[in-house]
Protein backbone atom coordinates (compact mmCIF):
# COMPACT_ATOMS: atom_id res chain seq x y z
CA UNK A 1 -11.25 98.46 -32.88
CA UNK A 2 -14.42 96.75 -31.94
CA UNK A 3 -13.73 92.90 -30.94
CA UNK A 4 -15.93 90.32 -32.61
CA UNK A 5 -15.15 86.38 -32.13
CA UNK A 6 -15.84 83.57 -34.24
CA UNK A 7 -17.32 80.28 -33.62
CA UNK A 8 -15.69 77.27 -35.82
CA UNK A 9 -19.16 74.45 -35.88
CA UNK A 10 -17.53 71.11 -37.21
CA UNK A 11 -21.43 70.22 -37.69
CA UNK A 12 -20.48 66.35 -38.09
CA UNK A 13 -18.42 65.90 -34.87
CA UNK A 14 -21.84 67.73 -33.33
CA UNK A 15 -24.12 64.27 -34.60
CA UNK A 16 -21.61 62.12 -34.14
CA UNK A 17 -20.44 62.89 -30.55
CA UNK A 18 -22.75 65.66 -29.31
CA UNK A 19 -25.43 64.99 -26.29
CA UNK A 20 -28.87 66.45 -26.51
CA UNK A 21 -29.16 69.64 -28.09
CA UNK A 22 -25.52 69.88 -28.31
CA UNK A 23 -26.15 67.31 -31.72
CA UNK A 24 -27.46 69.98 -33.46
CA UNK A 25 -29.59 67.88 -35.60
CA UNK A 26 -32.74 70.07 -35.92
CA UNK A 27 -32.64 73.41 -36.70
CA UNK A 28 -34.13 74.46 -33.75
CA UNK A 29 -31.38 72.71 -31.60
CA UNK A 30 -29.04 75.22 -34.01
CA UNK A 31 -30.92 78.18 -33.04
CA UNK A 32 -30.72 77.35 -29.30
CA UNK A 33 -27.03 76.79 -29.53
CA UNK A 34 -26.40 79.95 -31.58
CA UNK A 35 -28.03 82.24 -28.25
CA UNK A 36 -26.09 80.87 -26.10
CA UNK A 37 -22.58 80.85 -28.26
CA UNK A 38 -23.60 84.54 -28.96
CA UNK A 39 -23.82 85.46 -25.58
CA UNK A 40 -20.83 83.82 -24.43
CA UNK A 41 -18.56 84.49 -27.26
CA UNK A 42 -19.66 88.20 -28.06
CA UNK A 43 -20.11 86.27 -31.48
CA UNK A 44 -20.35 88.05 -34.82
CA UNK A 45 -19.68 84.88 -37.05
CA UNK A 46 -19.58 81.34 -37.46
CA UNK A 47 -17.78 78.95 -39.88
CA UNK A 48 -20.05 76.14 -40.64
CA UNK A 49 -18.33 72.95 -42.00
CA UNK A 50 -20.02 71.40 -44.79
CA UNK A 51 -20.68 67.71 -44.95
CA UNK A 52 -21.98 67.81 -48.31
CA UNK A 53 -18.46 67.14 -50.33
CA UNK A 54 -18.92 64.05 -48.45
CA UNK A 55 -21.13 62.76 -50.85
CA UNK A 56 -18.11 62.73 -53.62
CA UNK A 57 -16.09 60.58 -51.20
CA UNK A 58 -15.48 56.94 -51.24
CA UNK A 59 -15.77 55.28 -48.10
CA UNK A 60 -13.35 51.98 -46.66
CA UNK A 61 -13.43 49.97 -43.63
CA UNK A 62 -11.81 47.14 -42.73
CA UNK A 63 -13.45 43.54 -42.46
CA UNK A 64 -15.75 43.31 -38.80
CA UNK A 65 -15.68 47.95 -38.73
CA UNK A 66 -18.68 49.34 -41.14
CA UNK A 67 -18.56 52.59 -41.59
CA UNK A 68 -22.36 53.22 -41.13
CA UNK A 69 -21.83 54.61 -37.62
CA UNK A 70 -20.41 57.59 -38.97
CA UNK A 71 -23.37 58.29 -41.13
CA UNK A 72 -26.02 60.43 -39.52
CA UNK A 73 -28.50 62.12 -41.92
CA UNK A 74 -30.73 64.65 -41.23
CA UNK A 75 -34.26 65.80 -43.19
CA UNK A 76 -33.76 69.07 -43.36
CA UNK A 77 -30.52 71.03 -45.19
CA UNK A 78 -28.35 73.12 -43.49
CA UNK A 79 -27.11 75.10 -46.10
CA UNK A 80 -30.95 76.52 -46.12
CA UNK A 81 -31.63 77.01 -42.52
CA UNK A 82 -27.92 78.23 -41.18
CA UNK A 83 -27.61 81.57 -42.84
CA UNK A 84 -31.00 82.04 -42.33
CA UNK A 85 -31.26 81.62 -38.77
CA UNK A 86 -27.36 83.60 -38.34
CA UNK A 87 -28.86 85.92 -40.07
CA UNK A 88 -32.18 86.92 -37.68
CA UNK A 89 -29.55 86.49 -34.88
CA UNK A 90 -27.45 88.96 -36.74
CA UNK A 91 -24.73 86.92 -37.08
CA UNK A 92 -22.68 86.34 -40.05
CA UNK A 93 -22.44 82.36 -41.13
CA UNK A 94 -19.40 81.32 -43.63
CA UNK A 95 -19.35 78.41 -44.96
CA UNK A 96 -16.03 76.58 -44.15
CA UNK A 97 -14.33 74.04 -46.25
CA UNK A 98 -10.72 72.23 -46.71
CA UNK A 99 -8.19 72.24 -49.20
CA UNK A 100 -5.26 69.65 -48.32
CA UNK A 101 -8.12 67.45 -46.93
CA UNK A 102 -8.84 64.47 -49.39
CA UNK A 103 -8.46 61.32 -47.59
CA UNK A 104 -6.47 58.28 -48.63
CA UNK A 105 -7.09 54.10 -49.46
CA UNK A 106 -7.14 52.07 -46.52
CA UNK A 107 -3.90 50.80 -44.75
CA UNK A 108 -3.16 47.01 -45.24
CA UNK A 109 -3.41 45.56 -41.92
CA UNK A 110 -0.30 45.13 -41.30
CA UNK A 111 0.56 48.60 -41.69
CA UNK A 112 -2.86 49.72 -39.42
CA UNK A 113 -1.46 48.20 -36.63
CA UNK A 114 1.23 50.67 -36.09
CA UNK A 115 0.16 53.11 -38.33
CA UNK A 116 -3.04 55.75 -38.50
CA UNK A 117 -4.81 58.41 -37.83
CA UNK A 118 -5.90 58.03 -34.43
CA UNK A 119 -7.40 55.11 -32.61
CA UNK A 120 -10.75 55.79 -31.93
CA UNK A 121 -11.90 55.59 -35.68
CA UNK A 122 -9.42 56.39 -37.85
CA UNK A 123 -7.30 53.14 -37.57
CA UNK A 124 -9.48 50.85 -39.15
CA UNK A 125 -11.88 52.95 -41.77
CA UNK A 126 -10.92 55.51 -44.25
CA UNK A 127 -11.97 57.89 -46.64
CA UNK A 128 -10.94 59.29 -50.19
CA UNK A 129 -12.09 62.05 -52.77
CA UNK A 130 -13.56 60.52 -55.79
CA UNK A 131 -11.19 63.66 -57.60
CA UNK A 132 -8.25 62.02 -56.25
CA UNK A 133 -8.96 58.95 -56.88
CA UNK A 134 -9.83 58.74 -60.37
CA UNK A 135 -6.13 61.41 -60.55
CA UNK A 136 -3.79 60.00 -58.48
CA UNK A 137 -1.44 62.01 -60.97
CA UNK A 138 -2.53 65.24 -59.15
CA UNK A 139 -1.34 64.92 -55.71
CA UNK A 140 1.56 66.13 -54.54
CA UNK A 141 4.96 64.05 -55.48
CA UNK A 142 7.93 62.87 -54.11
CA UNK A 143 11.32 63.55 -55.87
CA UNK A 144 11.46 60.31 -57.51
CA UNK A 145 7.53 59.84 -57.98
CA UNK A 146 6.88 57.22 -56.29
CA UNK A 147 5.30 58.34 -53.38
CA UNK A 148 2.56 60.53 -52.93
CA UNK A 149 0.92 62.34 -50.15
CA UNK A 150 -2.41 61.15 -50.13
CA UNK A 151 -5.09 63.65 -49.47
CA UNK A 152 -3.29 66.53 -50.71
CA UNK A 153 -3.32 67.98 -54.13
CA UNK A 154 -1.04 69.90 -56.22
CA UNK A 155 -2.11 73.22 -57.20
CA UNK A 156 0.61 73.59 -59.70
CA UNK A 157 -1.36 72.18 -62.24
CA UNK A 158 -4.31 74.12 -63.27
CA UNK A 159 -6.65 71.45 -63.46
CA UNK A 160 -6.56 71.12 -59.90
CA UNK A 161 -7.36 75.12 -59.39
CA UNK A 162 -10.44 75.36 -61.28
CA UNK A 163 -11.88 71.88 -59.69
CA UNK A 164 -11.58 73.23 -56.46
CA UNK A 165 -13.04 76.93 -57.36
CA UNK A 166 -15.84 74.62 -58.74
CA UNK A 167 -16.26 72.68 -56.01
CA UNK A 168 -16.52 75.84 -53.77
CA UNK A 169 -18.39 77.68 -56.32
CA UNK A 170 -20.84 75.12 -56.66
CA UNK A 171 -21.67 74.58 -52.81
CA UNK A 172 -22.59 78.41 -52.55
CA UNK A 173 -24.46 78.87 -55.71
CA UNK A 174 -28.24 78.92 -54.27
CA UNK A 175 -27.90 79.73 -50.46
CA UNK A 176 -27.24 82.63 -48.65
CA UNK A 177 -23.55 81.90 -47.02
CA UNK A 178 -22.03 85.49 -46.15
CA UNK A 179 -18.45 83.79 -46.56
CA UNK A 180 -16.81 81.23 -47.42
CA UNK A 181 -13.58 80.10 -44.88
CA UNK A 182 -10.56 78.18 -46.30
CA UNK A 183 -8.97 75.82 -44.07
CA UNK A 184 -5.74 74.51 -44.47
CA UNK A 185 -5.22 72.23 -41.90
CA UNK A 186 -4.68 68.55 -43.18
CA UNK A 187 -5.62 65.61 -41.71
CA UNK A 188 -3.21 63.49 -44.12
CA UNK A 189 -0.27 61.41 -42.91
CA UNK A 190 2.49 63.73 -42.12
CA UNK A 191 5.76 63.60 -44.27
CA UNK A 192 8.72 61.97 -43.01
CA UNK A 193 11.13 64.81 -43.70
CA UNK A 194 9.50 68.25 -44.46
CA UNK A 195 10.94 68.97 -47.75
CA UNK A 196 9.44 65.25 -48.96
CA UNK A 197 7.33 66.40 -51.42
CA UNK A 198 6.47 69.24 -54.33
CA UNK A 199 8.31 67.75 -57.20
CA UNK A 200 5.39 67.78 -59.75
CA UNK A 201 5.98 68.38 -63.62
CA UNK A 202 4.51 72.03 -63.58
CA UNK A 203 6.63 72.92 -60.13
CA UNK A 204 9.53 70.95 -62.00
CA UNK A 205 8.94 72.98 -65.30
CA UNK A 206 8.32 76.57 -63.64
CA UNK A 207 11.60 76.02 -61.64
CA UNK A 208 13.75 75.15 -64.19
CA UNK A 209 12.16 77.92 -66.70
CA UNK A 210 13.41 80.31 -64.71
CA UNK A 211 16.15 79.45 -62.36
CA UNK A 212 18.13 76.79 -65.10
CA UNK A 213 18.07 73.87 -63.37
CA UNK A 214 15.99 70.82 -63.42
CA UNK A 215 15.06 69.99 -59.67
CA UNK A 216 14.82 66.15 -60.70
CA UNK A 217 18.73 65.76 -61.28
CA UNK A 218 20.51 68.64 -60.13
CA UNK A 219 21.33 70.26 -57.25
CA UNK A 220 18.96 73.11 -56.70
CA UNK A 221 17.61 76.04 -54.50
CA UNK A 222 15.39 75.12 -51.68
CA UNK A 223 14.27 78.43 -50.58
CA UNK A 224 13.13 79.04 -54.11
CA UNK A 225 11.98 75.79 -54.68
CA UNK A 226 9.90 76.29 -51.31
CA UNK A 227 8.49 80.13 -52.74
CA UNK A 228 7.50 78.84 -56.02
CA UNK A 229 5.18 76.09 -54.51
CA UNK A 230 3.48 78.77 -52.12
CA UNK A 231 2.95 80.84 -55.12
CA UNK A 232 0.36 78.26 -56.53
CA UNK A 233 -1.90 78.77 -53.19
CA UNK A 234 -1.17 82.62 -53.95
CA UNK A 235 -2.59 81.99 -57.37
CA UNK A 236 -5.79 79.44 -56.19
CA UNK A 237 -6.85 82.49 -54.54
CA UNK A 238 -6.50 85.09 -57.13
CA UNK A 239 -8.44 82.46 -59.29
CA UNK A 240 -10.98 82.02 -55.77
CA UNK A 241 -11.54 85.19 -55.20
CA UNK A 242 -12.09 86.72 -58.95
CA UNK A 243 -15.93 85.33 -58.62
CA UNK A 244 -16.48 87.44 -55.41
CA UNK A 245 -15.94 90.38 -57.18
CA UNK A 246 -18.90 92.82 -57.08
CA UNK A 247 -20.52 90.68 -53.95
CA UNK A 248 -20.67 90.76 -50.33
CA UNK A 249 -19.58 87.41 -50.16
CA UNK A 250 -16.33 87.50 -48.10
CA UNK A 251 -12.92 85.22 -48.19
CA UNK A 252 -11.39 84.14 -45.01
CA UNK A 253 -8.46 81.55 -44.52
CA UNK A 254 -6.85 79.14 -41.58
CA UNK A 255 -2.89 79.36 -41.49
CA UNK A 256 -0.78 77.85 -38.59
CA UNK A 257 1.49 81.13 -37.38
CA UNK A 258 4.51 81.37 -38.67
CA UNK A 259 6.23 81.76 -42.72
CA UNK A 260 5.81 78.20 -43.99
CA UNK A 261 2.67 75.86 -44.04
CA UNK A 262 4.70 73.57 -41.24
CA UNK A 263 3.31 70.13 -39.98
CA UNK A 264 2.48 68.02 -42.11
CA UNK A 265 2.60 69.13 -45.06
CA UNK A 266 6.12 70.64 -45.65
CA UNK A 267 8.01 74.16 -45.72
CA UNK A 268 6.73 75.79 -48.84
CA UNK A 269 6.03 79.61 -48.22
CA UNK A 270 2.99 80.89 -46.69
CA UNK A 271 3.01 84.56 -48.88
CA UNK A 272 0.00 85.89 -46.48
CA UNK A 273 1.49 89.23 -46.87
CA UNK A 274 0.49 89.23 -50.82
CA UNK A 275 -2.61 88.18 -50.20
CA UNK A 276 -3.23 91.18 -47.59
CA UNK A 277 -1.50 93.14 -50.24
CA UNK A 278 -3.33 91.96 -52.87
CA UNK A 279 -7.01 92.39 -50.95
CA UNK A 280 -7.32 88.21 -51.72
CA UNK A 281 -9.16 87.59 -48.34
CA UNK A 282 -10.85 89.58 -45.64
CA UNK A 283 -9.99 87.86 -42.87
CA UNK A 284 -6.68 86.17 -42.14
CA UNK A 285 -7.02 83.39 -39.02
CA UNK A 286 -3.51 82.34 -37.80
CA UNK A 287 -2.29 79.75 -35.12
CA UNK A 288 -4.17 76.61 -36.82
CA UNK A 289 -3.08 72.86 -36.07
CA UNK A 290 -3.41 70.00 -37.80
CA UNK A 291 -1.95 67.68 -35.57
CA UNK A 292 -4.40 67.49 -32.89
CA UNK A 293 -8.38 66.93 -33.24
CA UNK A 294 -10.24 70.18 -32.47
CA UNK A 295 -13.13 68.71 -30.96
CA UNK A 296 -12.05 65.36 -29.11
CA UNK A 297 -8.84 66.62 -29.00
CA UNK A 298 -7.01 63.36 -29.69
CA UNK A 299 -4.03 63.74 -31.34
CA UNK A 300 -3.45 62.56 -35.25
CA UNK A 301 -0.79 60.63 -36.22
CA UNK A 302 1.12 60.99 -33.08
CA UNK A 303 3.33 58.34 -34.39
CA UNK A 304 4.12 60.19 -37.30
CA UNK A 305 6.16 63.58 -37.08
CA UNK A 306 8.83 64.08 -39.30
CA UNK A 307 11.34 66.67 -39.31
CA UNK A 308 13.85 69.14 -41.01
CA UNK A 309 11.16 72.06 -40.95
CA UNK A 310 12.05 75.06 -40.88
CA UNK A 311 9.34 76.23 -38.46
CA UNK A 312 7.23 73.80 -36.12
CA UNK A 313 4.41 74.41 -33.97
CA UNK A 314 4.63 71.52 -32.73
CA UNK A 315 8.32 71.08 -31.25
CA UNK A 316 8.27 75.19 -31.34
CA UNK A 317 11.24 75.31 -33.75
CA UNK A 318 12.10 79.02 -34.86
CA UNK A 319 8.45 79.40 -33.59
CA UNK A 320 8.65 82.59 -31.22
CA UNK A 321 5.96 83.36 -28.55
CA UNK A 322 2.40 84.38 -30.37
CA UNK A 323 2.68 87.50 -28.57
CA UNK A 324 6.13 88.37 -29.96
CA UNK A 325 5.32 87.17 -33.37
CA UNK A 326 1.72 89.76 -32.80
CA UNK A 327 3.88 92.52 -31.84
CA UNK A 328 7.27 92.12 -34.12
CA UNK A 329 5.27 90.19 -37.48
CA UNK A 330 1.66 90.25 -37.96
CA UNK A 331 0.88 94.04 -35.99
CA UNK A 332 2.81 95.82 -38.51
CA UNK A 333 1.96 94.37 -41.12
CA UNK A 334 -2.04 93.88 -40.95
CA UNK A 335 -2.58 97.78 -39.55
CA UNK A 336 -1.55 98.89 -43.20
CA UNK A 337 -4.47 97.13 -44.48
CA UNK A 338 -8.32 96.93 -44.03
CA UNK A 339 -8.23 93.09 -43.21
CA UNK A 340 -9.24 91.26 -40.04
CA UNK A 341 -6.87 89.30 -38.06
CA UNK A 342 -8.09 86.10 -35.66
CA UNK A 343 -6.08 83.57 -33.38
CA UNK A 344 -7.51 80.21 -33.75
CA UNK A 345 -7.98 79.37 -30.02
CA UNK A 346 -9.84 75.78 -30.43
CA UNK A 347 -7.00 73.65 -29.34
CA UNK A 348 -6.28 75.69 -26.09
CA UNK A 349 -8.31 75.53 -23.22
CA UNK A 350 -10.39 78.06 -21.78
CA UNK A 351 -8.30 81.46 -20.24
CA UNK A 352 -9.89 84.10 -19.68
CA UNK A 353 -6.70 86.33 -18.49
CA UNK A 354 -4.70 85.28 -22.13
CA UNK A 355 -8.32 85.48 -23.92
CA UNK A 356 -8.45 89.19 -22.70
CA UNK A 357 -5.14 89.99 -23.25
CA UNK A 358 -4.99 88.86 -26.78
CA UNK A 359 -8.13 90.44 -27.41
CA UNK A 360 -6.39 93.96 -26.03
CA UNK A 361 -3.78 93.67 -28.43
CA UNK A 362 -4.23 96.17 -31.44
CA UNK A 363 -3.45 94.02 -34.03
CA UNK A 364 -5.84 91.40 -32.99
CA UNK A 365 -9.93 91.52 -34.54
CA UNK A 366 -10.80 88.60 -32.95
CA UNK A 367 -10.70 84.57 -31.29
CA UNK A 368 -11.97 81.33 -32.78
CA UNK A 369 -13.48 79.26 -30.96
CA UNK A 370 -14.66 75.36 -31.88
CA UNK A 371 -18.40 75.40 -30.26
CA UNK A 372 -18.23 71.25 -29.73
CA UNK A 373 -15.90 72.32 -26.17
CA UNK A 374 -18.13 74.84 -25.16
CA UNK A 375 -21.38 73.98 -22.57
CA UNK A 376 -24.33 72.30 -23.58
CA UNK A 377 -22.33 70.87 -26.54
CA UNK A 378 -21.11 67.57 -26.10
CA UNK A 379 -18.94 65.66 -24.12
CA UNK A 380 -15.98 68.09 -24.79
CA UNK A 381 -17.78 70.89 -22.35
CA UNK A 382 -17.76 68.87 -19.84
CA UNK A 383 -13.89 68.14 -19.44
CA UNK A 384 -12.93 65.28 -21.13
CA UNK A 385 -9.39 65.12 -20.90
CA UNK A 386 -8.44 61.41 -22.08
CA UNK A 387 -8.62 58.59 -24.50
CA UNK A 388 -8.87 54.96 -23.09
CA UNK A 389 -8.30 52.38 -25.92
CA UNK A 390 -9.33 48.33 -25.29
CA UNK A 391 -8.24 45.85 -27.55
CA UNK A 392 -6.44 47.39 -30.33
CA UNK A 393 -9.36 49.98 -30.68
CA UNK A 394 -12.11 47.94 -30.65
CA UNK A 395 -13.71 49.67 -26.89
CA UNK A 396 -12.58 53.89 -26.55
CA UNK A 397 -13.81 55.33 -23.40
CA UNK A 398 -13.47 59.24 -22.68
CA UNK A 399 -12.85 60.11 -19.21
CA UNK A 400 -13.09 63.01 -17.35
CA UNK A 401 -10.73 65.26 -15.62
CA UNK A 402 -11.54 63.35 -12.55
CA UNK A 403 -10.99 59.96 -14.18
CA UNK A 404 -14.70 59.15 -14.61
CA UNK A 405 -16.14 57.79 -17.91
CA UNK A 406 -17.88 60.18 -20.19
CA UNK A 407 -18.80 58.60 -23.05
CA UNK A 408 -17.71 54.99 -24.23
CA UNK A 409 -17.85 53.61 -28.10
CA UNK A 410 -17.66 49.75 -28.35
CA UNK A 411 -17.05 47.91 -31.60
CA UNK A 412 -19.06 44.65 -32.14
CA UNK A 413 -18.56 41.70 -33.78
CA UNK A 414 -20.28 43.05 -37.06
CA UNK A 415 -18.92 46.43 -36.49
CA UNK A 416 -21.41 47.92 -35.46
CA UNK A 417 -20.79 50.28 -32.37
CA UNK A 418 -22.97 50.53 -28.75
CA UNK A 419 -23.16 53.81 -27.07
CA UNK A 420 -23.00 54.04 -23.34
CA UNK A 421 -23.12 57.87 -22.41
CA UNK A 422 -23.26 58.79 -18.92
CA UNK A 423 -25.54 62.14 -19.43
């Protein structure tokens, strides 16, 4: 098998954060990039995440912390120029979006101060779909209904399948995307116990139509309970990938290794062998994490963890070695079927002995790599190792491995922030 890697561009962490070239804000600062991550990476794709959905989001911050230093616009659009330039670089550009990833109201104070995201600007700013926001109904449930997990929808309920095709639909029609990548990491606020939530009225009816019992009242069956709700993503993607039919555009998704979808979003099934089956994707990424940044690294709410799941990459719970679970789970399975398998390799630092042995093994197509930590990027290539947070997030300084400041955001009086980059 012929190894290709993938790079993973999270194109607004590259304006926000990124030095120089590394900010990729002209296309010919893409173009320079792409050389050098092809050389480097023997790269034969990249997933390019869209900031355009962004424009469908409603935007918080709290009193003294405007959001407008998070804004950086550009005058040219990168859904024209990426696949384009990929493509006289002969490499293949997908574009990459999220599913579980719709942002939530902001905090009360109160509840900021111990509470959030992470410190360095996801305490005291936040960000929600206008879908979500204007249905509330359609996000996944607790078992009484009164709590919901913000930022991630229920795909029980039809309506919430055929927005999302749309959505995706929509951002392709008119460019020239070879692929479009389906993340399901989650940036929400984990659940407190992992089988929390998935206690919607179409989960509620489906269950109960077939098993007897009404998962509201009675005692019921978890595992079953747990297989029905990942039979809804098996669905989305019968209903995602019917459009694709007849085209060269390809289907790829993000998974965290293992049976279930894990941290933080619960234990309901992951049924990746269907959709290898099935021929639902072409490429099948494993080993993805949602509880760490993948380009500063920092970790997301670290203060927030829950438990009771049944696998968990974090703690490594029933979570055997990667290579065991290459050899004994995924090996055997993907070398029935034409489909590619990639390890997600952005929240592991550079190794080029377990790099070549995981590219060695048989069952393996592939790494993924997230270009913000590679040279001539941003701060991230050049080691920075640690968050320093001043007055309740108000001053974050990255420092080096060597202790030496890298980059440092301060917060102002009006909110407005004052870069100090040692270059």
């Amino acid at each position: 098998m012929k190894k290709k890697n993938i790079a993973s561009v999270s194109w607004g962490d590259h304006l926000l954060f990124g030095q120089g070239e590394g900010k990729l804000d002209t296309p010919k600062s893409f173009e320079k990039q792409l050389v050098q991550w092809k050389k480097h990476l023997n790269l034969s794709t990249i997933l390019w995440r869209e900031t355009k959905t962004g424009s469908s989001f409603d935007f918080f911050s709290a009193r003294g912390h405007k959001y407008t230093h998070f804004k950086k616009s550009v005058n040219w659009d990168d859904f024209e120029a990426i696949p384009r330039i990929c493509r006289n670089a002969g490499v293949s550009a997908y574009l990459y979006v999220t599913l579980f990833d719709e942002g939530w109201p902001l905090p009360p104070k109160k509840v900021r101060q111990v509470s959030y995201h992470n410190a360095m600007h996801g305490r005291h700013w936040s960000r929600q779909s206008q879908f979500t926001r204007n249905h509330p109904e359609y996000l996944t449930t607790n078992r009484t209904g009164e709590i919901k997990q913000w930022g991630v929808p229920c795909l029980a309920y039809p309506e919430v399948r055929r927005h999302y095709r749309g959505r995706y639909l929509k951002l392709l029609k008119g460019y020239h995307f070879d692929g479009l990548f389906l993340c399901l990491r989650s940036q929400s606020k984990p659940v407190d116990y992992a089988d929390q939530f998935g206690f919607n009225k179409p989960i509620k009816d489906e269950y109960r139509k077939r098993y007897g019992t009404n998962i509201l009242k009675e005692d019921f069956d978890l595992q079953k309970w747990r297989d029905l709700q990942g039979e809804y993503l098996t669905r989305f993607l019968i209903e995602l990938r019917e459009p694709f039919q007849g085209t060269d555009i390809k289907l790829s998704i993000g998974i965290p290794r293992g049976e279930v979808i894990g941290p933080p979003l619960g234990n309901w099934t992951l049924q990746w062998r269907e959709w290898l089956k099935m021929n639902l994707i072409d490429d099948l990424i494993i080993d993805q994490n949602s509880s760490q940044c993948p380009s500063m690294w920092h970790q997301l709410w670290p203060m927030h963890r829950g438990h009771g799941y049944v696998q968990n990459y974090i703690d490594g719970k029933n979570m055997p070695p990667l290579k065991d679970q290459l050899d004994e789970v995924y090996q055997p399975i993907i070398s029935k079927y034409a489909q590619n398998l990639f390890i997600a390799r952005q929240w592991q630092k550079r190794n080029p002995n377990q790099e070549n042995e995981l590219l060695s093994h048989p069952g393996v197509t592939g790494l993924v790599y997230s270009t913000f930590r590679l040279p001539n990027s941003c701060i991230g290539s050049i080691g920075a190792t640690r968050l320093v947070n001043e007055g309740a997030a108000s001053k974050v300084t990255l420092e080096d491995k060597d202790g030496q400041p890298v980059l440092t955001l301060e917060a102002k009086h009006k909110g407005d922030w004052k870069d100090d980059a040692k270059q």
